[in-house]
N, C-alpha and C. Protein backbone atom coordinates (compact mmCIF):
# COMPACT_ATOMS: atom_id res chain seq x y z
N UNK A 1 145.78 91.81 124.72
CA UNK A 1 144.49 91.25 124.38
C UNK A 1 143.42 91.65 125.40
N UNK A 2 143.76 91.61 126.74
CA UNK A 2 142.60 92.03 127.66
C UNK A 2 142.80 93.30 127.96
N UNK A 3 143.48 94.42 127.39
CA UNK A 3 143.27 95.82 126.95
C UNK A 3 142.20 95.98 125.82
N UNK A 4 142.62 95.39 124.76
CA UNK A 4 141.62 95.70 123.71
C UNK A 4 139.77 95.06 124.06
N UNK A 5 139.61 94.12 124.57
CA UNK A 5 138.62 93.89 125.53
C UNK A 5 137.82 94.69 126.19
N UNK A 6 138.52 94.84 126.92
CA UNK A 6 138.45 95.99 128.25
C UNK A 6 137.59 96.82 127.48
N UNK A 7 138.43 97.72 126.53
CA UNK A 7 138.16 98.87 125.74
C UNK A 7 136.58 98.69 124.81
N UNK A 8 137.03 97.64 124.50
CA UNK A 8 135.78 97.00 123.39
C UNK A 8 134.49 97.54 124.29
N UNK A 9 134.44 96.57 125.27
CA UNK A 9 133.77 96.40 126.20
C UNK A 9 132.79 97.55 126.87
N UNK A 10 133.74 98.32 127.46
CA UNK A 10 133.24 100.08 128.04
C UNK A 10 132.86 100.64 127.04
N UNK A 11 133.37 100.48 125.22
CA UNK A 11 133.08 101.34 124.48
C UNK A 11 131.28 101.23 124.14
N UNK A 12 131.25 99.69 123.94
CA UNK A 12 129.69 99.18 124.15
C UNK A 12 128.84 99.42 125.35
N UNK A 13 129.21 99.65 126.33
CA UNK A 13 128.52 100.30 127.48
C UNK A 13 128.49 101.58 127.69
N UNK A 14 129.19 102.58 126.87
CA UNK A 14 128.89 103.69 126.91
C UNK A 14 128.39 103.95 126.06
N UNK A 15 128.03 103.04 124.43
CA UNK A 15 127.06 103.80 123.46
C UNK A 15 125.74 102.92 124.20
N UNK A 16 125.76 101.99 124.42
CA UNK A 16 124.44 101.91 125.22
C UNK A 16 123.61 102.70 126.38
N UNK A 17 124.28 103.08 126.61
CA UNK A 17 123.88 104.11 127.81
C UNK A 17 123.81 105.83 127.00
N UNK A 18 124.31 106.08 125.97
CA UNK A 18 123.60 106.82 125.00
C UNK A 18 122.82 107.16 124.50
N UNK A 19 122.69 105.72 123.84
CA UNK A 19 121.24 105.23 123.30
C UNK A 19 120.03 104.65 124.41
N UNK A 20 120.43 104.66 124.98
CA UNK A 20 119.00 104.80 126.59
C UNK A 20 118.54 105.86 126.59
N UNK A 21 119.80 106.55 126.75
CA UNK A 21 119.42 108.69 127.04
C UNK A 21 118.97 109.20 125.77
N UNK A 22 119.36 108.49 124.28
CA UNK A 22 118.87 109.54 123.20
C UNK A 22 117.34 108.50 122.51
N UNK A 23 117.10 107.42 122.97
CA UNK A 23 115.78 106.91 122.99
C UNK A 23 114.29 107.42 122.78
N UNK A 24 114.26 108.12 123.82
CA UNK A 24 113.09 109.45 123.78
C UNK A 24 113.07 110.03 122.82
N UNK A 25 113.73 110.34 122.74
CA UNK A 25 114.07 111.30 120.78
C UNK A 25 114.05 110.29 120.07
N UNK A 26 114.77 109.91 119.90
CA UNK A 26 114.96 109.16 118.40
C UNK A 26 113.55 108.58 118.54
N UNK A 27 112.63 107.92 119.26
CA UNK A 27 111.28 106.96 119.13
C UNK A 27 110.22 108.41 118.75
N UNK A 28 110.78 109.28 119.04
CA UNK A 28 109.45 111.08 118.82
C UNK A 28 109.76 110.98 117.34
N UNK A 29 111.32 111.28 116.88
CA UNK A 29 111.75 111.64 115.55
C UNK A 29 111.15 110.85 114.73
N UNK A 30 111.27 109.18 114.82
CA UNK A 30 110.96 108.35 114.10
C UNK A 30 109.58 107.33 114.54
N UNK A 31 108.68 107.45 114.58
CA UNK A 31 107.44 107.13 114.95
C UNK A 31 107.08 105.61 114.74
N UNK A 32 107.93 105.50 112.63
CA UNK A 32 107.92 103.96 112.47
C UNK A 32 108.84 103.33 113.25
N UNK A 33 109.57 103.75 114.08
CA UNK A 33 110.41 102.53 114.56
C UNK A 33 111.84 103.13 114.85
N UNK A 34 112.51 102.79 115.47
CA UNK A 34 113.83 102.96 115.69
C UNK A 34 114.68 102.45 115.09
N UNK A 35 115.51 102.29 114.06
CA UNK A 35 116.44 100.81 113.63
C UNK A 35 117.31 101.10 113.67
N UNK A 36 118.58 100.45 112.81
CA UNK A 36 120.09 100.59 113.32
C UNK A 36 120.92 102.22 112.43
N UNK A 37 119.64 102.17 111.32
CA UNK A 37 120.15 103.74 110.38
C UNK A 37 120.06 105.08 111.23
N UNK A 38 118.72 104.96 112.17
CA UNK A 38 118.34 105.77 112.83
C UNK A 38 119.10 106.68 114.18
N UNK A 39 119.49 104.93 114.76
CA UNK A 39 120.85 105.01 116.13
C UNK A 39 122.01 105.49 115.34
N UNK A 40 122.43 105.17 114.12
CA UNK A 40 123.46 106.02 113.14
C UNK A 40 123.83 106.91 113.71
N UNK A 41 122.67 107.34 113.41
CA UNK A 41 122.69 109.13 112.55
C UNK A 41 122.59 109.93 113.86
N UNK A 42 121.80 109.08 114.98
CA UNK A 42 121.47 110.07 115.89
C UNK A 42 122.64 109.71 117.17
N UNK A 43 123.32 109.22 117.21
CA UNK A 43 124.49 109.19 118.19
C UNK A 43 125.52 109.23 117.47
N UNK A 44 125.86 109.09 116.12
CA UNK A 44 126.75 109.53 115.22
C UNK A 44 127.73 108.61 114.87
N UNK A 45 127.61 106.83 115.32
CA UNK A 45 128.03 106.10 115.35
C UNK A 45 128.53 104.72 114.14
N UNK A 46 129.11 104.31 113.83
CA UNK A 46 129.21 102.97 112.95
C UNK A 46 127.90 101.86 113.29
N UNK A 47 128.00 101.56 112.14
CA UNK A 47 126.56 100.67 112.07
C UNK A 47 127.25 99.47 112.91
N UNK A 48 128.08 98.83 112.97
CA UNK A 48 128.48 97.76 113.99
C UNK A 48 128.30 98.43 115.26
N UNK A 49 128.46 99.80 115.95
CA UNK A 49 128.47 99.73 116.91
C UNK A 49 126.93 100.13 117.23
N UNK A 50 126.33 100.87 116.62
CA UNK A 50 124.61 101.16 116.57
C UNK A 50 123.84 100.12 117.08
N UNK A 51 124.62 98.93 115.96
CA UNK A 51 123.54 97.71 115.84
C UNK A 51 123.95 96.36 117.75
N UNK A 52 125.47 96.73 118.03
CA UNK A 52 125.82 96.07 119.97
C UNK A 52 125.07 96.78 120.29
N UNK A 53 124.85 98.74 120.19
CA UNK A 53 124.08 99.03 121.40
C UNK A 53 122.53 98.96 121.36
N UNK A 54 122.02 98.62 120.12
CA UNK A 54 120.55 98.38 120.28
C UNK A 54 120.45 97.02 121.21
N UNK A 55 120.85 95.84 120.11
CA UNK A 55 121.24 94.83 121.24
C UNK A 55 121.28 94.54 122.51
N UNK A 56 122.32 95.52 123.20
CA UNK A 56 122.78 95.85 124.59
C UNK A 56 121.67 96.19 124.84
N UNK A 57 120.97 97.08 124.80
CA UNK A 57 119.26 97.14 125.19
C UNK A 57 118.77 96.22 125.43
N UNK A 58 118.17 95.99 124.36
CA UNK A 58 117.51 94.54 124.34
C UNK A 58 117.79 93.44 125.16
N UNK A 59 118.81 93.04 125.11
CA UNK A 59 119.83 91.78 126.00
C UNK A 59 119.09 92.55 127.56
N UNK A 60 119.41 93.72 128.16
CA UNK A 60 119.42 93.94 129.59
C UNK A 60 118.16 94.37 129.82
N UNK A 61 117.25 94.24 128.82
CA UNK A 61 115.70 94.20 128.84
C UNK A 61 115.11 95.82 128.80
N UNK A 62 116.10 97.02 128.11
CA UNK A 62 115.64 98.26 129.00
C UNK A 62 115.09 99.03 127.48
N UNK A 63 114.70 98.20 126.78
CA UNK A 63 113.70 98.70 125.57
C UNK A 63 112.87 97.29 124.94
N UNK A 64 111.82 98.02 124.00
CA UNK A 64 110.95 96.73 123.26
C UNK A 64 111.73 96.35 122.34
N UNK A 65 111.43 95.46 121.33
CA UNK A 65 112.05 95.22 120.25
C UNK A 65 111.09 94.26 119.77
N UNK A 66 111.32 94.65 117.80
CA UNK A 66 110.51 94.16 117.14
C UNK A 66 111.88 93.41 116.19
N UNK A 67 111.58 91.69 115.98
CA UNK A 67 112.38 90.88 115.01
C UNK A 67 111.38 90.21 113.59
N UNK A 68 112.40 90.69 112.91
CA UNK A 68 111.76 89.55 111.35
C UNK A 68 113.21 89.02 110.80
N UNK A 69 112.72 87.82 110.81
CA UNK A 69 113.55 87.01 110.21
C UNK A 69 114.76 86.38 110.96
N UNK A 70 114.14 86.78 112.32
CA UNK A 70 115.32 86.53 113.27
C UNK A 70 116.59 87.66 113.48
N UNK A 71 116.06 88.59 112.58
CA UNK A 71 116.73 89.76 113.04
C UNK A 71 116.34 91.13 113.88
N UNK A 72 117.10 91.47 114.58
CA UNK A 72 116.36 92.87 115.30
C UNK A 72 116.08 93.89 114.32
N UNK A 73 114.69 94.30 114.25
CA UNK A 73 114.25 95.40 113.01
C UNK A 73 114.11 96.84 113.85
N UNK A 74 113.36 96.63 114.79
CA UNK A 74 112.76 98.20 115.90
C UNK A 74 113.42 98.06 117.23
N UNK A 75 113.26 98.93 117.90
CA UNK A 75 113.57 99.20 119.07
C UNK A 75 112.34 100.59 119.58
N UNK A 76 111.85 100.71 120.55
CA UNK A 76 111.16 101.56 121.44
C UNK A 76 111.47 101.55 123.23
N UNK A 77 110.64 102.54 123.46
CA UNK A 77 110.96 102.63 124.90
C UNK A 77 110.01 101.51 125.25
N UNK A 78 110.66 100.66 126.66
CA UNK A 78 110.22 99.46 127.61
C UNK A 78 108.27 100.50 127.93
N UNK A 79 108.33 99.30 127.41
CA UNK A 79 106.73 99.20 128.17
C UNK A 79 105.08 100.20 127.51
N UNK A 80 106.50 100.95 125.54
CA UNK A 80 105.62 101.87 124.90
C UNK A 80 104.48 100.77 123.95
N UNK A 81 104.39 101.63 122.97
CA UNK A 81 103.11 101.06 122.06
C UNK A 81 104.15 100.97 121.11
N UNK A 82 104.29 99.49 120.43
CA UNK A 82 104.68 99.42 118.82
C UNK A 82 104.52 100.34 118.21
N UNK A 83 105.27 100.71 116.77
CA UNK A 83 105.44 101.24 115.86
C UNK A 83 103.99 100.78 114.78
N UNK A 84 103.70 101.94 114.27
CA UNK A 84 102.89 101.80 113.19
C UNK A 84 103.51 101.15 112.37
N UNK A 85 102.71 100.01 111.60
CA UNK A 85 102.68 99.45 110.31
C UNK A 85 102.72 100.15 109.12
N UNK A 86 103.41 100.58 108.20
CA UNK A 86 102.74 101.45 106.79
C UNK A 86 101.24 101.33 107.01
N UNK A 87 100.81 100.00 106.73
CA UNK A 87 99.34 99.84 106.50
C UNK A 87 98.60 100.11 107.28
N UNK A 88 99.12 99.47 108.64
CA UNK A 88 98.26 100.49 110.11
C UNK A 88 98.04 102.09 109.98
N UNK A 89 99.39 102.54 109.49
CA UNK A 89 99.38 104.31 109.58
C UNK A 89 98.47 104.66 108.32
N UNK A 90 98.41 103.86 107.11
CA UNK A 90 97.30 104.55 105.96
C UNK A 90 95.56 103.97 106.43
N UNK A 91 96.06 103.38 107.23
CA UNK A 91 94.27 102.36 107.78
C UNK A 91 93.75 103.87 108.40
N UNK A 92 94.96 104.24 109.27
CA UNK A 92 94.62 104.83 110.27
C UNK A 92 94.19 106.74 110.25
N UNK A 93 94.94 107.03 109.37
CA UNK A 93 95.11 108.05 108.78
C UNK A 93 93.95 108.55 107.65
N UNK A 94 92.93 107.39 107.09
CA UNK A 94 92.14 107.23 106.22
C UNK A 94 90.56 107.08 107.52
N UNK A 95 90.97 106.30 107.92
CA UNK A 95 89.77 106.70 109.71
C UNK A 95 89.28 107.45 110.35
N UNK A 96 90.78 108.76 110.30
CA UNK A 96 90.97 110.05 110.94
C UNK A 96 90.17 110.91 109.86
N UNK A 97 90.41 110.91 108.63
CA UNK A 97 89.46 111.83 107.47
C UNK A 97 88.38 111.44 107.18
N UNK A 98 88.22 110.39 107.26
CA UNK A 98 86.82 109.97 106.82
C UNK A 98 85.83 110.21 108.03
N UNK A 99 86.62 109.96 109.33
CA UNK A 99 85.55 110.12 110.47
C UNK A 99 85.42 111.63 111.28
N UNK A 100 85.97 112.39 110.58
CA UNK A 100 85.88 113.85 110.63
C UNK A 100 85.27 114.42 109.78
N UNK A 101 85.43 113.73 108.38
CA UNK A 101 84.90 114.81 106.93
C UNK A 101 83.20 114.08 107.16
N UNK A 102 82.85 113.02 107.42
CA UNK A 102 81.45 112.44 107.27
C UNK A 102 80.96 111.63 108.20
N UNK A 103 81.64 111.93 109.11
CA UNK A 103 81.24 111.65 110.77
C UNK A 103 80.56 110.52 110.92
N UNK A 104 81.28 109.29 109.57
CA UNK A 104 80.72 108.00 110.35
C UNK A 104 81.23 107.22 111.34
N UNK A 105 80.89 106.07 111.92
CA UNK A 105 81.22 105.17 112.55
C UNK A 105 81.16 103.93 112.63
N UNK A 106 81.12 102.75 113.44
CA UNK A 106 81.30 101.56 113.04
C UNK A 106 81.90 100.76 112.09
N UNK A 107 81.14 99.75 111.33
CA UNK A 107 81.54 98.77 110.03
C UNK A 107 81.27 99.64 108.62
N UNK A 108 80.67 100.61 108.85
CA UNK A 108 80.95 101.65 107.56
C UNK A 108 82.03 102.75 107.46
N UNK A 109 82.59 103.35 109.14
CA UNK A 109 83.90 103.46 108.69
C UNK A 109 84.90 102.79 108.49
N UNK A 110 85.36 101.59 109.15
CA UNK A 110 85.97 100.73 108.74
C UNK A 110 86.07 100.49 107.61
N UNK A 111 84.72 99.74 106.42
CA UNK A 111 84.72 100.05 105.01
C UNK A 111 85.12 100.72 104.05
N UNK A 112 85.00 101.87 104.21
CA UNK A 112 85.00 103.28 103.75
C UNK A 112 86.72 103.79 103.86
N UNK A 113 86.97 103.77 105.14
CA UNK A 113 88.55 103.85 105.34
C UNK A 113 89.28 102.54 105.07
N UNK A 114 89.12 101.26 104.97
CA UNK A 114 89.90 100.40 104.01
C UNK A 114 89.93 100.65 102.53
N UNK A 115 88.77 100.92 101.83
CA UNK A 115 89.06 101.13 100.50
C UNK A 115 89.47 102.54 100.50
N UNK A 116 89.96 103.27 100.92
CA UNK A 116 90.05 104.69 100.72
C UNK A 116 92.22 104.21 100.95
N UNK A 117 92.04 103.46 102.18
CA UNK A 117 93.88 102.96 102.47
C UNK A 117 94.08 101.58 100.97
N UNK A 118 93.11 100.95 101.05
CA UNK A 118 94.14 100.34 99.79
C UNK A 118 94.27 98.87 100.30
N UNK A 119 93.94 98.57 101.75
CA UNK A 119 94.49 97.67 102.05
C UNK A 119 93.32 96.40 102.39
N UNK A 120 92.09 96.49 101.69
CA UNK A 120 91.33 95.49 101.25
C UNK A 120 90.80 94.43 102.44
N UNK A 121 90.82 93.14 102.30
CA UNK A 121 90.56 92.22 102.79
C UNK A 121 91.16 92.06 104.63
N UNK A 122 92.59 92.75 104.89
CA UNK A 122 92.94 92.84 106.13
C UNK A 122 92.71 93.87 106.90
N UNK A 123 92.12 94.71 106.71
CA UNK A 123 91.40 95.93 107.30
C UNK A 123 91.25 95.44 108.67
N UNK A 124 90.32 94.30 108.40
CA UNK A 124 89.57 93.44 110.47
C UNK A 124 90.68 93.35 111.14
N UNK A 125 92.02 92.74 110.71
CA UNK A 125 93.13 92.42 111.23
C UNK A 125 94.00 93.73 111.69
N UNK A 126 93.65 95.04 110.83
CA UNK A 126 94.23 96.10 111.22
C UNK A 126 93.37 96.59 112.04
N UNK A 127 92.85 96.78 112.34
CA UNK A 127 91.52 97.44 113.14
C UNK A 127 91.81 96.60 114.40
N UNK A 128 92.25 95.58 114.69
CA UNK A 128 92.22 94.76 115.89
C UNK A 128 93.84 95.20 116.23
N UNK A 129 94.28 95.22 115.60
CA UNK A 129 95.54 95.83 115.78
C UNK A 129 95.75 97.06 116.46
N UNK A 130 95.12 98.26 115.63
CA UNK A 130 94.88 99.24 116.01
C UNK A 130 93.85 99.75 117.53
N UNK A 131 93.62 98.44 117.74
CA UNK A 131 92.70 98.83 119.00
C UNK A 131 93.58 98.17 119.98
N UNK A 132 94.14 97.15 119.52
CA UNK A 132 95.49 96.95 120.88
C UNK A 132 96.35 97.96 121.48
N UNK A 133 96.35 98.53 120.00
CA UNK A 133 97.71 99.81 120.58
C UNK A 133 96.84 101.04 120.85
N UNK A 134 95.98 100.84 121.37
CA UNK A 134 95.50 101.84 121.87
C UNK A 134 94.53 103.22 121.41
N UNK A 135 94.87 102.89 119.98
CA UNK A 135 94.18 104.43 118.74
C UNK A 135 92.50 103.81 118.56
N UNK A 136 92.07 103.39 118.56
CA UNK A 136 90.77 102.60 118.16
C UNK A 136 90.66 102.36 119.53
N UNK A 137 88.80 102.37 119.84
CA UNK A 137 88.07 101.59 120.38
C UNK A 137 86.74 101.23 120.24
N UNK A 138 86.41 100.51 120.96
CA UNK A 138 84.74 100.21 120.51
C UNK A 138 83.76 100.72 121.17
N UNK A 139 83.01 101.79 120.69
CA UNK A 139 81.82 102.13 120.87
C UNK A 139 80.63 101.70 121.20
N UNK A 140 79.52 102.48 121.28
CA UNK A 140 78.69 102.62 120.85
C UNK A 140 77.87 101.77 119.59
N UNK A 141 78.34 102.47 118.71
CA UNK A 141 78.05 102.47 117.58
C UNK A 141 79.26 101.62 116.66
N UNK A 142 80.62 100.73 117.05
CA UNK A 142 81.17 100.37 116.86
C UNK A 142 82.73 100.86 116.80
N UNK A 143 83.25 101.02 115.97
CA UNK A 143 84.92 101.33 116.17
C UNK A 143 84.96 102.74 115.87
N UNK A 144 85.27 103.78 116.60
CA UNK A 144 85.82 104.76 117.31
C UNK A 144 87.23 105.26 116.83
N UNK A 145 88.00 106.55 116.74
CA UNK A 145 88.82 106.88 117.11
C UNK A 145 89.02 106.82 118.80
N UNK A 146 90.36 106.40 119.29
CA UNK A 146 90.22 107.35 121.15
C UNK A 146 90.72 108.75 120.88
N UNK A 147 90.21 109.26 121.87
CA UNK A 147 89.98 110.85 121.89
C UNK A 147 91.72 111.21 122.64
């Protein structure tokens, strides 16, 4: 019994220490987020053991992590910027064309790039979002890409 332990044990400390080293990548590869399909595929592992070594992260504090529902959903590197939202990335992505193709700014790009993303009434809430993590700021003339 304290063989199979043992074993258990080191086997979870060495895919964690894997997944520390293959982190960098996998957060480049996958931009929305890291999750347990992702640690899969990219250390080549069983989803039980994917899902101890994200964990094992998390637990020893040496990545972020995003939960819904009380479950672990993301993982990133300690101390990066969250994962885009779908809706953040079409807010954001609709900001980037509109404020290149017609070089507005402020509460008319904002406008202009919410109805162009789809995502209506929470636009303010994405936009405040988007300026936490760093892609947005406030101008001049109001909300900005950062350069």
């Amino acid at each position: 019994m304290t063989c199979i332990l043992i074993d258990r044990s080191t086997r979870l400390m060495r895919d964690a220490a894997a997944l520390a080293a293959a982190l960098p990548d996998l957060v480049e590869a996958h931009p929305e987020g890291v999750d347990t399909l992702a640690v899969m595929a990219g250390l080549g592992i069983s989803t039980m053991r994917a899902s101890a070594a994200m964990h094992e992260l998390v637990f020893s504090r040496r990545c972020a992590f995003s939960v819904r529902d009380g479950y672990l959903q993301h993982i990133w590197l300690a101390g990066g910027v969250p994962p885009m939202t779908p809706a953040e990335r079409r807010l954001f992505l609709a900001l980037a064309a509109i404020s290149a193709r017609d070089r507005l700014t402020g509460e008319d790009l904002v406008e202009a790039a919410a109805e162009a993303a789809g995502v209506g009434r929470a636009a303010g809430s994405l936009v405040t979002r988007l300026a936490l993590k760093g892609v947005l700021r406030r101008g001049a003339d109001g909300w900005e890409i950062t350069p």
